[in-house]
PDBML (XML) file of the C-alpha atoms, coordinates in Angstrom:
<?xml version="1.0" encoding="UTF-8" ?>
<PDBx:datablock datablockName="MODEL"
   xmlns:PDBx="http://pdbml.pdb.org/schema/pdbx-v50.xsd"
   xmlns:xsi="http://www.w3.org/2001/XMLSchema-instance"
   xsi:schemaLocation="http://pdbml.pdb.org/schema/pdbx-v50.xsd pdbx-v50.xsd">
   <PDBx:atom_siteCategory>
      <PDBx:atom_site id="1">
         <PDBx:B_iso_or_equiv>0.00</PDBx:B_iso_or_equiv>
         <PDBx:Cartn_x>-20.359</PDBx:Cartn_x>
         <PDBx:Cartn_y>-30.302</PDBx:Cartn_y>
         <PDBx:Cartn_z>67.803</PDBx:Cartn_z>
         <PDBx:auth_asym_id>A</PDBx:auth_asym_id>
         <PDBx:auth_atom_id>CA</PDBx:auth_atom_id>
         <PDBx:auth_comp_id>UNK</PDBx:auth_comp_id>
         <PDBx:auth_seq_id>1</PDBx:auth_seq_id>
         <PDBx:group_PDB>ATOM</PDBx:group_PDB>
         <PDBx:label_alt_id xsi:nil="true" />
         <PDBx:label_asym_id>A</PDBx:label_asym_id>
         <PDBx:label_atom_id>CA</PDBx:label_atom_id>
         <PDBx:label_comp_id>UNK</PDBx:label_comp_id>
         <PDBx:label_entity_id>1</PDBx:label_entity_id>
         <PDBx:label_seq_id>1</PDBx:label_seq_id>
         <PDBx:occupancy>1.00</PDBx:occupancy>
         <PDBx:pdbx_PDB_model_num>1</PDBx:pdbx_PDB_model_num>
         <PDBx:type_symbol>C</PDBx:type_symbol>
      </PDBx:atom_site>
      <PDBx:atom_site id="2">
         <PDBx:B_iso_or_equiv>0.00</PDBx:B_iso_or_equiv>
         <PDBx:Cartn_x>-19.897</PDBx:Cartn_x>
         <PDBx:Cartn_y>-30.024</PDBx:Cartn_y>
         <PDBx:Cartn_z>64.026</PDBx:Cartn_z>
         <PDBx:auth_asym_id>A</PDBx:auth_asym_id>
         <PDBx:auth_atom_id>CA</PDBx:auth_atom_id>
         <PDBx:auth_comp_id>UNK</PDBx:auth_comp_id>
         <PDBx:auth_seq_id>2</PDBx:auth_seq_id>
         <PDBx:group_PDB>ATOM</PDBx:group_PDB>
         <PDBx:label_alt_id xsi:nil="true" />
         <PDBx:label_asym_id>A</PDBx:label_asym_id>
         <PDBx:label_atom_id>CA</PDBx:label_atom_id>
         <PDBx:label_comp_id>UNK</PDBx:label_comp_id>
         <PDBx:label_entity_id>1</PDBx:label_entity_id>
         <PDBx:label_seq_id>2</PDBx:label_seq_id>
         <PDBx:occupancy>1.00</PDBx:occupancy>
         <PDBx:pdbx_PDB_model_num>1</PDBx:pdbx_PDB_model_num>
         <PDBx:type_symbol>C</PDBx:type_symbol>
      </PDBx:atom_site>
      <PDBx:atom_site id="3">
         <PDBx:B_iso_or_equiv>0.00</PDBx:B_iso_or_equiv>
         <PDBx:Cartn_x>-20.309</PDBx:Cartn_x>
         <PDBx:Cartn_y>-27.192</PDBx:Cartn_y>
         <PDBx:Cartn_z>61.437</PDBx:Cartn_z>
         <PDBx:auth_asym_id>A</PDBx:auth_asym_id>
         <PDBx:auth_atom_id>CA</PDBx:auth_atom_id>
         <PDBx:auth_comp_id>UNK</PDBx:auth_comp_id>
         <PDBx:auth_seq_id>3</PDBx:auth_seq_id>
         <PDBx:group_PDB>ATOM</PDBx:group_PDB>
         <PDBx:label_alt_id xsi:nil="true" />
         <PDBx:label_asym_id>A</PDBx:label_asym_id>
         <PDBx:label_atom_id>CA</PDBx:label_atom_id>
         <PDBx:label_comp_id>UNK</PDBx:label_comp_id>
         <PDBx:label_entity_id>1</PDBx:label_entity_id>
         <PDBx:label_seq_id>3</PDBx:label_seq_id>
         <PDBx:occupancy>1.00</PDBx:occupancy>
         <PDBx:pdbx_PDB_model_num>1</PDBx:pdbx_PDB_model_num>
         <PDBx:type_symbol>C</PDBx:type_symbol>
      </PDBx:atom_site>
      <PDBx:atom_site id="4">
         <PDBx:B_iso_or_equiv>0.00</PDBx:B_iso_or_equiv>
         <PDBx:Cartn_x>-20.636</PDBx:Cartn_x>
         <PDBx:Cartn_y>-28.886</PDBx:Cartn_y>
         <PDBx:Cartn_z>58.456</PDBx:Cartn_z>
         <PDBx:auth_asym_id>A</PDBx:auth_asym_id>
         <PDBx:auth_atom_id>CA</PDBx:auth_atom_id>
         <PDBx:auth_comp_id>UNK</PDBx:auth_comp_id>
         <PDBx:auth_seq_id>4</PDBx:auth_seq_id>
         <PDBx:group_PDB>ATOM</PDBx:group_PDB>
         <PDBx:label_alt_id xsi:nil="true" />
         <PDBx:label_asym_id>A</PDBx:label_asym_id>
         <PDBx:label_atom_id>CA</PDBx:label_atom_id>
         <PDBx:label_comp_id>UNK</PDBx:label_comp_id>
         <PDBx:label_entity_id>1</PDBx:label_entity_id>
         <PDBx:label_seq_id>4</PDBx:label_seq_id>
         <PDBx:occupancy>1.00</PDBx:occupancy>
         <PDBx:pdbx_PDB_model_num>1</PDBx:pdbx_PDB_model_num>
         <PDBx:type_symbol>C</PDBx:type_symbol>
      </PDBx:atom_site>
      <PDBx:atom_site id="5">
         <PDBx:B_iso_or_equiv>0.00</PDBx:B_iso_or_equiv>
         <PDBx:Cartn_x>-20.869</PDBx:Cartn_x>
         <PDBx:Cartn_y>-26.073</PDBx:Cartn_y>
         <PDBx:Cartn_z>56.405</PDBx:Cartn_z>
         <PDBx:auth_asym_id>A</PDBx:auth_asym_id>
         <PDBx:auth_atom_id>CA</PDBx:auth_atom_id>
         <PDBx:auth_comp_id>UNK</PDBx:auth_comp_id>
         <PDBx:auth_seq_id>5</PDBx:auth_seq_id>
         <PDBx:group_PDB>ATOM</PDBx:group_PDB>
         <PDBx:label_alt_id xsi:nil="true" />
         <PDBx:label_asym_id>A</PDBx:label_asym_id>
         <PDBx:label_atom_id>CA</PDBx:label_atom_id>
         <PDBx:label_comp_id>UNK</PDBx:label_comp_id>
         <PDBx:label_entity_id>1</PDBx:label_entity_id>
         <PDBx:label_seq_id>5</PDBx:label_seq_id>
         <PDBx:occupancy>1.00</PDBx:occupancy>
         <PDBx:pdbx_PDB_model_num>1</PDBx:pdbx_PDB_model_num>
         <PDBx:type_symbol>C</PDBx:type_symbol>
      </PDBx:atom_site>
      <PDBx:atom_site id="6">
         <PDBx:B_iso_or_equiv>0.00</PDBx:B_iso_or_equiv>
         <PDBx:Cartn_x>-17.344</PDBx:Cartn_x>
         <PDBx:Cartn_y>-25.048</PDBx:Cartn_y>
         <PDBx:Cartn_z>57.791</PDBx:Cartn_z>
         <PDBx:auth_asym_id>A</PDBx:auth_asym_id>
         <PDBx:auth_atom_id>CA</PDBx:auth_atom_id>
         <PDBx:auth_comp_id>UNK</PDBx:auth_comp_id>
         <PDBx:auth_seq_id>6</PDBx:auth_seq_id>
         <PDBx:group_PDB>ATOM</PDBx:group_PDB>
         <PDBx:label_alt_id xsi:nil="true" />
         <PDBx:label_asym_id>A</PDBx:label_asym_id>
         <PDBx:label_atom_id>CA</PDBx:label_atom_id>
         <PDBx:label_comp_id>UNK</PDBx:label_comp_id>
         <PDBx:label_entity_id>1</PDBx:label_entity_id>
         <PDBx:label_seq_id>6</PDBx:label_seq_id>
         <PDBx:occupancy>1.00</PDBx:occupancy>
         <PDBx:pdbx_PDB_model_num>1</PDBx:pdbx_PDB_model_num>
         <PDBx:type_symbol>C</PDBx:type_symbol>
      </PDBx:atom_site>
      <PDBx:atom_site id="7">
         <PDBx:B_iso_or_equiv>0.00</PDBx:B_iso_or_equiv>
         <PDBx:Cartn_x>-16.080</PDBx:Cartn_x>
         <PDBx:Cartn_y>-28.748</PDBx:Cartn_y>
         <PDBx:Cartn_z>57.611</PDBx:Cartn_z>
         <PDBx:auth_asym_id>A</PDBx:auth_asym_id>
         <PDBx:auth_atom_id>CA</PDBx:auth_atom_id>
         <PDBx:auth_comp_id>UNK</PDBx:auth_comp_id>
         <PDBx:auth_seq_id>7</PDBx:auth_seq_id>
         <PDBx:group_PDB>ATOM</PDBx:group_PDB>
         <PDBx:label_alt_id xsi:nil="true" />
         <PDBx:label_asym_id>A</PDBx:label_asym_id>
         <PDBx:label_atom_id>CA</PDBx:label_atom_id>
         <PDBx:label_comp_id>UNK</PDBx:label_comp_id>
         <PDBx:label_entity_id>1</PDBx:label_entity_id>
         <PDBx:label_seq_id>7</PDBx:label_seq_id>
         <PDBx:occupancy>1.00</PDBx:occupancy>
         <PDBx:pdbx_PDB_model_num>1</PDBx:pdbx_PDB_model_num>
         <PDBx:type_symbol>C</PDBx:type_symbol>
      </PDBx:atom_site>
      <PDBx:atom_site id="8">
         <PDBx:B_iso_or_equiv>0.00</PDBx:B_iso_or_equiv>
         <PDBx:Cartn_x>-14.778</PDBx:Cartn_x>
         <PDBx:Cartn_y>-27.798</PDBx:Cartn_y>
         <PDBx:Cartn_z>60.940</PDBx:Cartn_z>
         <PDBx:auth_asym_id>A</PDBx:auth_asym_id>
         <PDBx:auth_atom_id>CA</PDBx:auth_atom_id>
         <PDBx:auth_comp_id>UNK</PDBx:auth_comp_id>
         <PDBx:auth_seq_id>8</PDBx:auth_seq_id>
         <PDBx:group_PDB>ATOM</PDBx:group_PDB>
         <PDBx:label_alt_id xsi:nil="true" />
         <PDBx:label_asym_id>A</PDBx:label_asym_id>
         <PDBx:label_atom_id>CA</PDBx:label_atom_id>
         <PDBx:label_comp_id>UNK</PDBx:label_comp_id>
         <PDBx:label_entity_id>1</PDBx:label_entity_id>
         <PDBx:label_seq_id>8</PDBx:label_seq_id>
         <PDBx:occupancy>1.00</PDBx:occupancy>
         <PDBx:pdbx_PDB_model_num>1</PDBx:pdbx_PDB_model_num>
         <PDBx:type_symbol>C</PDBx:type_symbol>
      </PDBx:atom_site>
      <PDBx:atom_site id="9">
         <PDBx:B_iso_or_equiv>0.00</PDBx:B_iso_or_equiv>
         <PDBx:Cartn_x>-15.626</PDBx:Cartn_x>
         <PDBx:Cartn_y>-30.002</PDBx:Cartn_y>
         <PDBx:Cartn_z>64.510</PDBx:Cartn_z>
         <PDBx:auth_asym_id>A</PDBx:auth_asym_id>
         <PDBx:auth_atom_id>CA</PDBx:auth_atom_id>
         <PDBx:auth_comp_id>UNK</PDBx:auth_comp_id>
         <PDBx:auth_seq_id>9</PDBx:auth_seq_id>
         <PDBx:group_PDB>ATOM</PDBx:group_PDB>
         <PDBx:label_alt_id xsi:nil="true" />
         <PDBx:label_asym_id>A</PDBx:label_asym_id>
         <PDBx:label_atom_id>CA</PDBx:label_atom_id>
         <PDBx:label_comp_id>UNK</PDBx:label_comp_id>
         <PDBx:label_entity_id>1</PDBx:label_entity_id>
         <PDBx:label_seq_id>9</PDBx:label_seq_id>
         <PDBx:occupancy>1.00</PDBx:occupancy>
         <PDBx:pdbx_PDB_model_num>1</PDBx:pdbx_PDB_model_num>
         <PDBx:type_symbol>C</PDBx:type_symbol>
      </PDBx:atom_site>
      <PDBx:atom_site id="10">
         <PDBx:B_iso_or_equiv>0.00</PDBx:B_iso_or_equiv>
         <PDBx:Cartn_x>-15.617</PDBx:Cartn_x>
         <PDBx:Cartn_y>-28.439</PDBx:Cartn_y>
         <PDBx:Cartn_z>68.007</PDBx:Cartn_z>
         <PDBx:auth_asym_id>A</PDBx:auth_asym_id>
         <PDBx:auth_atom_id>CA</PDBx:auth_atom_id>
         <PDBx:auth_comp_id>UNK</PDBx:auth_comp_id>
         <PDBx:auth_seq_id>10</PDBx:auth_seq_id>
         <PDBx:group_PDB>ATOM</PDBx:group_PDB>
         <PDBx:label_alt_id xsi:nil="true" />
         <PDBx:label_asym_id>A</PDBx:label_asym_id>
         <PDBx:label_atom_id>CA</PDBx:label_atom_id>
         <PDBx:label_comp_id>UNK</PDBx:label_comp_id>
         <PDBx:label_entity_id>1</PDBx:label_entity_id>
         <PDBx:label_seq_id>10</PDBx:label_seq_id>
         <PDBx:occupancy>1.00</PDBx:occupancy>
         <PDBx:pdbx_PDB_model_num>1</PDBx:pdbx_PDB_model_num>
         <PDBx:type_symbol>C</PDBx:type_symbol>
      </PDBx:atom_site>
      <PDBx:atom_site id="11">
         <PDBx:B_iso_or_equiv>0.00</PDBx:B_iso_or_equiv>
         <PDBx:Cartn_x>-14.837</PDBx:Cartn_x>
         <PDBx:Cartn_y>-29.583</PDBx:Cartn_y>
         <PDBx:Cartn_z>71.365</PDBx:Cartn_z>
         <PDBx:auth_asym_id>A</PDBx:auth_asym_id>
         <PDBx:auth_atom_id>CA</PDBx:auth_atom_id>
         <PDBx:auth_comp_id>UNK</PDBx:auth_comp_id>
         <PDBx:auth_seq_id>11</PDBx:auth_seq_id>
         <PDBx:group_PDB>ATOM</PDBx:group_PDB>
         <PDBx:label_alt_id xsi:nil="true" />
         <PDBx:label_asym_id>A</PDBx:label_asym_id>
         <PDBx:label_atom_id>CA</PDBx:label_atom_id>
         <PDBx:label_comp_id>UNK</PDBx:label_comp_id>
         <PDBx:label_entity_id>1</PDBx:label_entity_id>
         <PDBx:label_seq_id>11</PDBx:label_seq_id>
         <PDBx:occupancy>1.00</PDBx:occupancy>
         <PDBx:pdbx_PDB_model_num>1</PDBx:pdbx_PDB_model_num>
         <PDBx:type_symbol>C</PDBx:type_symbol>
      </PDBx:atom_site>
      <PDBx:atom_site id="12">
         <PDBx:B_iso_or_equiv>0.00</PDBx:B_iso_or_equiv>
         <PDBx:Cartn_x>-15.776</PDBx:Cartn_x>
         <PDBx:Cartn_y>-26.852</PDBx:Cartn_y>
         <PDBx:Cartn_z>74.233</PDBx:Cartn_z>
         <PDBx:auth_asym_id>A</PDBx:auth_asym_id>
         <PDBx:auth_atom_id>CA</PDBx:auth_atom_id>
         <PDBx:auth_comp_id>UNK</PDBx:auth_comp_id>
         <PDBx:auth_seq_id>12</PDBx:auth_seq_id>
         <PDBx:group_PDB>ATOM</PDBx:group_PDB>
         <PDBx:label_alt_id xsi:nil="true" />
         <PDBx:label_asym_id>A</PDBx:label_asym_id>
         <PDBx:label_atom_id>CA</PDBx:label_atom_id>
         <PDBx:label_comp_id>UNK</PDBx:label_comp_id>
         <PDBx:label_entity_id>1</PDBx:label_entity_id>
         <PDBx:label_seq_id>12</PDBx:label_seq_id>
         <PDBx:occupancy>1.00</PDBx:occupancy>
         <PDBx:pdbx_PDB_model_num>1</PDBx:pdbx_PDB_model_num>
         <PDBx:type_symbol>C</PDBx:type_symbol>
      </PDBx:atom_site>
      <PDBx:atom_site id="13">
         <PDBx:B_iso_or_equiv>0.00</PDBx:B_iso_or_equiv>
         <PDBx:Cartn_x>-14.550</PDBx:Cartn_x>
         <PDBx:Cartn_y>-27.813</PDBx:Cartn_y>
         <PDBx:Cartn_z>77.262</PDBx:Cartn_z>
         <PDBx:auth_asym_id>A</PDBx:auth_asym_id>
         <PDBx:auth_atom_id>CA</PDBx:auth_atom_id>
         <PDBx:auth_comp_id>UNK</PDBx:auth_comp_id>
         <PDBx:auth_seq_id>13</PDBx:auth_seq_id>
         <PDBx:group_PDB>ATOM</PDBx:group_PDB>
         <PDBx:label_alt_id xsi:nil="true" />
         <PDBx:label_asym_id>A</PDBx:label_asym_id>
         <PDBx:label_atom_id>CA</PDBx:label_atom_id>
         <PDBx:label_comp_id>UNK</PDBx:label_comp_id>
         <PDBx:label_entity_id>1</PDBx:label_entity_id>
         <PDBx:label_seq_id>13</PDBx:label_seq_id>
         <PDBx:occupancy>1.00</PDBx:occupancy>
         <PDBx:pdbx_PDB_model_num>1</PDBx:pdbx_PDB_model_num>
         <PDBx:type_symbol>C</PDBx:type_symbol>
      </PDBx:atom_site>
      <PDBx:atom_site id="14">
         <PDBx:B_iso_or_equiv>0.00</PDBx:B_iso_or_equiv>
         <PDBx:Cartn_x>-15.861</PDBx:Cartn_x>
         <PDBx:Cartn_y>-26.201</PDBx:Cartn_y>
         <PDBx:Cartn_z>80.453</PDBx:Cartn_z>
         <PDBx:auth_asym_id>A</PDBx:auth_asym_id>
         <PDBx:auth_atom_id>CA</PDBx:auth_atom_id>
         <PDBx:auth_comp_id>UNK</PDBx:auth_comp_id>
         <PDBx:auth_seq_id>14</PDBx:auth_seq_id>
         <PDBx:group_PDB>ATOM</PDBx:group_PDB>
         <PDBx:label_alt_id xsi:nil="true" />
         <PDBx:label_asym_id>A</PDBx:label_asym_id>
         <PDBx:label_atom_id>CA</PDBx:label_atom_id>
         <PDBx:label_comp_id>UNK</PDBx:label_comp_id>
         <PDBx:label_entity_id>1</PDBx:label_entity_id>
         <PDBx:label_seq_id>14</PDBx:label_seq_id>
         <PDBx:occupancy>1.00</PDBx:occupancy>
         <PDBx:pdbx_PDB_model_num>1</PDBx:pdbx_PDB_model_num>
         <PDBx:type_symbol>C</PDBx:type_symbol>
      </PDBx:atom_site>
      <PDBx:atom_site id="15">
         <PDBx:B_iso_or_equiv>0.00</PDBx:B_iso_or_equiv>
         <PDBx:Cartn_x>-15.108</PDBx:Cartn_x>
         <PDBx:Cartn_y>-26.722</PDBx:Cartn_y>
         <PDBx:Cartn_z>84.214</PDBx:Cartn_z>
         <PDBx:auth_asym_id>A</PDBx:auth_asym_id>
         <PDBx:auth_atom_id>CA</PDBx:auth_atom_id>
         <PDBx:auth_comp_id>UNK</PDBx:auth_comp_id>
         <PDBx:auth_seq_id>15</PDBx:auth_seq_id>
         <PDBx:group_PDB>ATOM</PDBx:group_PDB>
         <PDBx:label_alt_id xsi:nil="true" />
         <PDBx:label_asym_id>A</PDBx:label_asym_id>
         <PDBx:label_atom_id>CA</PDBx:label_atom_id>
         <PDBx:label_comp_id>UNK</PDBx:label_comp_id>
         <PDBx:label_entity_id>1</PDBx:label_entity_id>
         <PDBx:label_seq_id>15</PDBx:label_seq_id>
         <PDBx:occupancy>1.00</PDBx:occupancy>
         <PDBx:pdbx_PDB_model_num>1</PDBx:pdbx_PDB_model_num>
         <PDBx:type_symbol>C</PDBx:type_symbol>
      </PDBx:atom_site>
      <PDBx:atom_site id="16">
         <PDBx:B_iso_or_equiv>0.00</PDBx:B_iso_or_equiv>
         <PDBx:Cartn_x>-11.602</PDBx:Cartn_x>
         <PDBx:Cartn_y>-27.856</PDBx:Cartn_y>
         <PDBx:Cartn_z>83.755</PDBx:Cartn_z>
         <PDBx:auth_asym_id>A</PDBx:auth_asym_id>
         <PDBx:auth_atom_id>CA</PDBx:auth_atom_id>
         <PDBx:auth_comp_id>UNK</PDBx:auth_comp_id>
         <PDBx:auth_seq_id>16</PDBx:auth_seq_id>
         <PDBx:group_PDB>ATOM</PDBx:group_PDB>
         <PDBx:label_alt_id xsi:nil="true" />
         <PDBx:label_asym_id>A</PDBx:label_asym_id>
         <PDBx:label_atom_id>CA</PDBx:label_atom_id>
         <PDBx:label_comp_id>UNK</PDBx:label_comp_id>
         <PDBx:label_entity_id>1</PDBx:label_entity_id>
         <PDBx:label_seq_id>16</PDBx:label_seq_id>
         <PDBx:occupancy>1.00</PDBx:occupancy>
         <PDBx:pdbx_PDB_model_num>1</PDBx:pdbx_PDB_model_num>
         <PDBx:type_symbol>C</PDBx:type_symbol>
      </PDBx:atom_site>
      <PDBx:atom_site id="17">
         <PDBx:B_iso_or_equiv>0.00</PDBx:B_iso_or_equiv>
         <PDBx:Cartn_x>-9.426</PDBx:Cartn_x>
         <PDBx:Cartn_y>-30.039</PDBx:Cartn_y>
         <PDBx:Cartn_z>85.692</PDBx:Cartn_z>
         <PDBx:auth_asym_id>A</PDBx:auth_asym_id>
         <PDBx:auth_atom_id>CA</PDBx:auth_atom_id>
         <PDBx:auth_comp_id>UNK</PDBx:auth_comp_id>
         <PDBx:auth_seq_id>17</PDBx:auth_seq_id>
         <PDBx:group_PDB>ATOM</PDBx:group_PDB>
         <PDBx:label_alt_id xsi:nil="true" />
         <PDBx:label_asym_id>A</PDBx:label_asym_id>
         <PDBx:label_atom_id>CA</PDBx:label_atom_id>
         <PDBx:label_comp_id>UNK</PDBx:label_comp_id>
         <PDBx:label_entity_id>1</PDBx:label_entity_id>
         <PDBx:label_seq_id>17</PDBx:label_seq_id>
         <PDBx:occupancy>1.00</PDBx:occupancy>
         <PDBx:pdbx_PDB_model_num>1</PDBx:pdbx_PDB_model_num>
         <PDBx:type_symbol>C</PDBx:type_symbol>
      </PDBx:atom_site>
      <PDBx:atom_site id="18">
         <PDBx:B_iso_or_equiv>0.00</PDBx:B_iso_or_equiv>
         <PDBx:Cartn_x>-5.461</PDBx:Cartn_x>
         <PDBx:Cartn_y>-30.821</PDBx:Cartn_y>
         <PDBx:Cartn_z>85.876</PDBx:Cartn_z>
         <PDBx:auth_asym_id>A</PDBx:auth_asym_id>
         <PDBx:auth_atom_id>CA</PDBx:auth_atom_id>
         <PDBx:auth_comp_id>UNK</PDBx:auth_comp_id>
         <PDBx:auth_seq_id>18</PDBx:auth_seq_id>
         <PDBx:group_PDB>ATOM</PDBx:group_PDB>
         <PDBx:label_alt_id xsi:nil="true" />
         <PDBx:label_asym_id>A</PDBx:label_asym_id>
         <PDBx:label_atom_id>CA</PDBx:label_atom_id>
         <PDBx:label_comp_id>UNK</PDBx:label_comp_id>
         <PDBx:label_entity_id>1</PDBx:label_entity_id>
         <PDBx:label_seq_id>18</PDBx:label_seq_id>
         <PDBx:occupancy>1.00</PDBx:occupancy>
         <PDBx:pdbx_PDB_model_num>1</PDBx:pdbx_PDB_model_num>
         <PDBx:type_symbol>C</PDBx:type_symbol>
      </PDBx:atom_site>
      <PDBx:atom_site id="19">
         <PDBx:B_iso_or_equiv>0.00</PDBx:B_iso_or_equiv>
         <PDBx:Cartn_x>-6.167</PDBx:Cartn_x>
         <PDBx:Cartn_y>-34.458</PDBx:Cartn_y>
         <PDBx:Cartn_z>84.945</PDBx:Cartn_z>
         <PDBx:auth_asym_id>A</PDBx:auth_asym_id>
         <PDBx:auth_atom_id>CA</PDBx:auth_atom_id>
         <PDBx:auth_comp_id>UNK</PDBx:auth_comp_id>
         <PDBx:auth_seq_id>19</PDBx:auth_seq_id>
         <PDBx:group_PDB>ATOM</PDBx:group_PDB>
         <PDBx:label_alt_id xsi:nil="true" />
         <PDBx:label_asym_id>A</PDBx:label_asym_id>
         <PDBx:label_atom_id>CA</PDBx:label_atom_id>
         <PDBx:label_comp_id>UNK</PDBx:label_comp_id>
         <PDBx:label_entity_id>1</PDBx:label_entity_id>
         <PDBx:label_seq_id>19</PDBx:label_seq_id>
         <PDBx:occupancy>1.00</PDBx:occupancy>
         <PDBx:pdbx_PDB_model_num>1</PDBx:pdbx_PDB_model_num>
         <PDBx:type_symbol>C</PDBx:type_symbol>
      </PDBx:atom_site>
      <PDBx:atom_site id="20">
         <PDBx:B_iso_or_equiv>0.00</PDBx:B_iso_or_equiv>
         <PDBx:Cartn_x>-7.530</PDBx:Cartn_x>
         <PDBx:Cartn_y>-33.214</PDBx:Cartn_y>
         <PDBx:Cartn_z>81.853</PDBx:Cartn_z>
         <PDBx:auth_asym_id>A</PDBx:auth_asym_id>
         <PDBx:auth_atom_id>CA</PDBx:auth_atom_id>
         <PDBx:auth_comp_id>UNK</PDBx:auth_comp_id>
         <PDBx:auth_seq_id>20</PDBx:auth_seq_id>
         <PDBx:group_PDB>ATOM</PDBx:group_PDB>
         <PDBx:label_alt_id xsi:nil="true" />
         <PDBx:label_asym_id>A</PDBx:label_asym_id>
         <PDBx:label_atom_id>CA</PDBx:label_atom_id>
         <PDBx:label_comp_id>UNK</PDBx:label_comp_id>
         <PDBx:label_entity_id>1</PDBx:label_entity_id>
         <PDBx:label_seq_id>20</PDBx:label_seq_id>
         <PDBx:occupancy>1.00</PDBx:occupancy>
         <PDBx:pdbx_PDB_model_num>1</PDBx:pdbx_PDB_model_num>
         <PDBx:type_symbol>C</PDBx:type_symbol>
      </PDBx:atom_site>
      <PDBx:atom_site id="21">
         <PDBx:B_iso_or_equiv>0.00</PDBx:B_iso_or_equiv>
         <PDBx:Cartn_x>-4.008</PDBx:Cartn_x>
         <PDBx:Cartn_y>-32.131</PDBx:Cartn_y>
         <PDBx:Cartn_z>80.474</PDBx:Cartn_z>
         <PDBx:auth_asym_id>A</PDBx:auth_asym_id>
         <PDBx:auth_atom_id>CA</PDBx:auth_atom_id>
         <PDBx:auth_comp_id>UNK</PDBx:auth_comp_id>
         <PDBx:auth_seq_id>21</PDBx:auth_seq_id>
         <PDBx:group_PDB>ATOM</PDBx:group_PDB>
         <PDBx:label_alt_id xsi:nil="true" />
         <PDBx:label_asym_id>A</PDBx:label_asym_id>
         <PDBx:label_atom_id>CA</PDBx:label_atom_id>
         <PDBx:label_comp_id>UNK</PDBx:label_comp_id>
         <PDBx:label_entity_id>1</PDBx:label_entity_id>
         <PDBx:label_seq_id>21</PDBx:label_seq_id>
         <PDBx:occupancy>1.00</PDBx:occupancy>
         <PDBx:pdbx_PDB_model_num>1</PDBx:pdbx_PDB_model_num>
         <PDBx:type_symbol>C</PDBx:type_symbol>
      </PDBx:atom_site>
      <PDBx:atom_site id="22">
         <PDBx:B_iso_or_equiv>0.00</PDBx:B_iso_or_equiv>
         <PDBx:Cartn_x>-2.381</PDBx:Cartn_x>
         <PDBx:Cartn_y>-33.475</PDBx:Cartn_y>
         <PDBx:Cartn_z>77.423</PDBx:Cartn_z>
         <PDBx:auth_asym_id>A</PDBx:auth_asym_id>
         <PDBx:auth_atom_id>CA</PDBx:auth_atom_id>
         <PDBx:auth_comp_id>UNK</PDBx:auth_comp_id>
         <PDBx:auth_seq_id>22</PDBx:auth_seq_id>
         <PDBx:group_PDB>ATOM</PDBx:group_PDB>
         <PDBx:label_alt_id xsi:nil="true" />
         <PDBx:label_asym_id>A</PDBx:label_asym_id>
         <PDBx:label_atom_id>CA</PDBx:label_atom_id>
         <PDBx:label_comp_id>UNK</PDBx:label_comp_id>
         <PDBx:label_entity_id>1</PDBx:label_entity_id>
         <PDBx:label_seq_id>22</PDBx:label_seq_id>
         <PDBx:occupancy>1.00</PDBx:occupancy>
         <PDBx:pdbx_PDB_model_num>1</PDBx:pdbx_PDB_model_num>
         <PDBx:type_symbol>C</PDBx:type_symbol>
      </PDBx:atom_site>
      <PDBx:atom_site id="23">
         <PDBx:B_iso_or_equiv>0.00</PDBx:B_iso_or_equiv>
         <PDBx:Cartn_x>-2.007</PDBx:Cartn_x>
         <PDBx:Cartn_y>-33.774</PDBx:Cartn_y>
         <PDBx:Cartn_z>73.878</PDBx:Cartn_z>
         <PDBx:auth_asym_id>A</PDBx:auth_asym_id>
         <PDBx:auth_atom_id>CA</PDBx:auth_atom_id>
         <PDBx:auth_comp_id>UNK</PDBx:auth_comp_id>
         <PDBx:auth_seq_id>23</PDBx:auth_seq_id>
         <PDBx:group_PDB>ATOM</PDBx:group_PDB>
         <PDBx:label_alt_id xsi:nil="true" />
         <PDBx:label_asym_id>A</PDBx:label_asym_id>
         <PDBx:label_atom_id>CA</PDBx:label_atom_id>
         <PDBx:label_comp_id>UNK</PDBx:label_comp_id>
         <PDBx:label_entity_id>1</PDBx:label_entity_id>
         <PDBx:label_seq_id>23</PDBx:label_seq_id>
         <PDBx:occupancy>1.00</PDBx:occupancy>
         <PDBx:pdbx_PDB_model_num>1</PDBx:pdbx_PDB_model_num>
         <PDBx:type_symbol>C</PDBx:type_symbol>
      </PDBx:atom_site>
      <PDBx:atom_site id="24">
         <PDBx:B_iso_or_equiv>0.00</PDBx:B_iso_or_equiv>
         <PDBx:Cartn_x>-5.779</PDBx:Cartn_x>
         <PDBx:Cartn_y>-33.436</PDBx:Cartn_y>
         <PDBx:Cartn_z>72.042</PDBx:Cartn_z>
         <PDBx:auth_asym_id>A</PDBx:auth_asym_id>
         <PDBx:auth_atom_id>CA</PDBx:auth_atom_id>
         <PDBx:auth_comp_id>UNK</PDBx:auth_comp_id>
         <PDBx:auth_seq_id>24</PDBx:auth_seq_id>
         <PDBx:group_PDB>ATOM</PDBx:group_PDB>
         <PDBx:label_alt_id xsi:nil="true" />
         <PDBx:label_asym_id>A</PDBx:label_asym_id>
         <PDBx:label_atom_id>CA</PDBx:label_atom_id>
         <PDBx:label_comp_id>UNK</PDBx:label_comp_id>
         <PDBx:label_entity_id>1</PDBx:label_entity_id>
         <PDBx:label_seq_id>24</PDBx:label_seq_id>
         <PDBx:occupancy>1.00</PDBx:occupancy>
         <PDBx:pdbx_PDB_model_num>1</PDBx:pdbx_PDB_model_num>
         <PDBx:type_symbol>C</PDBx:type_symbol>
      </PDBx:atom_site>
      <PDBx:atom_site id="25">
         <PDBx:B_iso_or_equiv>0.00</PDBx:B_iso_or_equiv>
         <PDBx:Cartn_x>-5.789</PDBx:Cartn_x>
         <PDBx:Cartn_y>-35.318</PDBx:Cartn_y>
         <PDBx:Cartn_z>68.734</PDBx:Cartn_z>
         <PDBx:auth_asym_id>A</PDBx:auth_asym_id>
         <PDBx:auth_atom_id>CA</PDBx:auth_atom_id>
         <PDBx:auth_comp_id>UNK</PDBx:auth_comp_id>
         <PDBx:auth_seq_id>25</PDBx:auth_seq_id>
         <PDBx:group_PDB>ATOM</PDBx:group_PDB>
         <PDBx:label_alt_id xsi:nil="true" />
         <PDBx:label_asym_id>A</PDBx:label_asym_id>
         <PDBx:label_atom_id>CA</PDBx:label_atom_id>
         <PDBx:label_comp_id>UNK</PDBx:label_comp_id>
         <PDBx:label_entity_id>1</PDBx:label_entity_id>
         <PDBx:label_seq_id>25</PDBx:label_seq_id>
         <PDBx:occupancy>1.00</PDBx:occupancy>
         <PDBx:pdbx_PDB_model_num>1</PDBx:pdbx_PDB_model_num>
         <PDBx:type_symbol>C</PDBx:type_symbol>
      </PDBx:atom_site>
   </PDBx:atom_siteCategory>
</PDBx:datablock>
């Protein structure tokens, strides 16, 4: 999602797994 009032984006991330570690860019 994005706030563009807050120039600011967002990634929630739910239900996690161990294949979904690493760097986020």
């Amino acid at each position: 999602s994005r706030d563009n009032a807050k120039n600011t984006l967002y990634l929630q991330m739910n239900s996690l797994q161990p294949e979904d570690t690493g760097m986020y860019y």
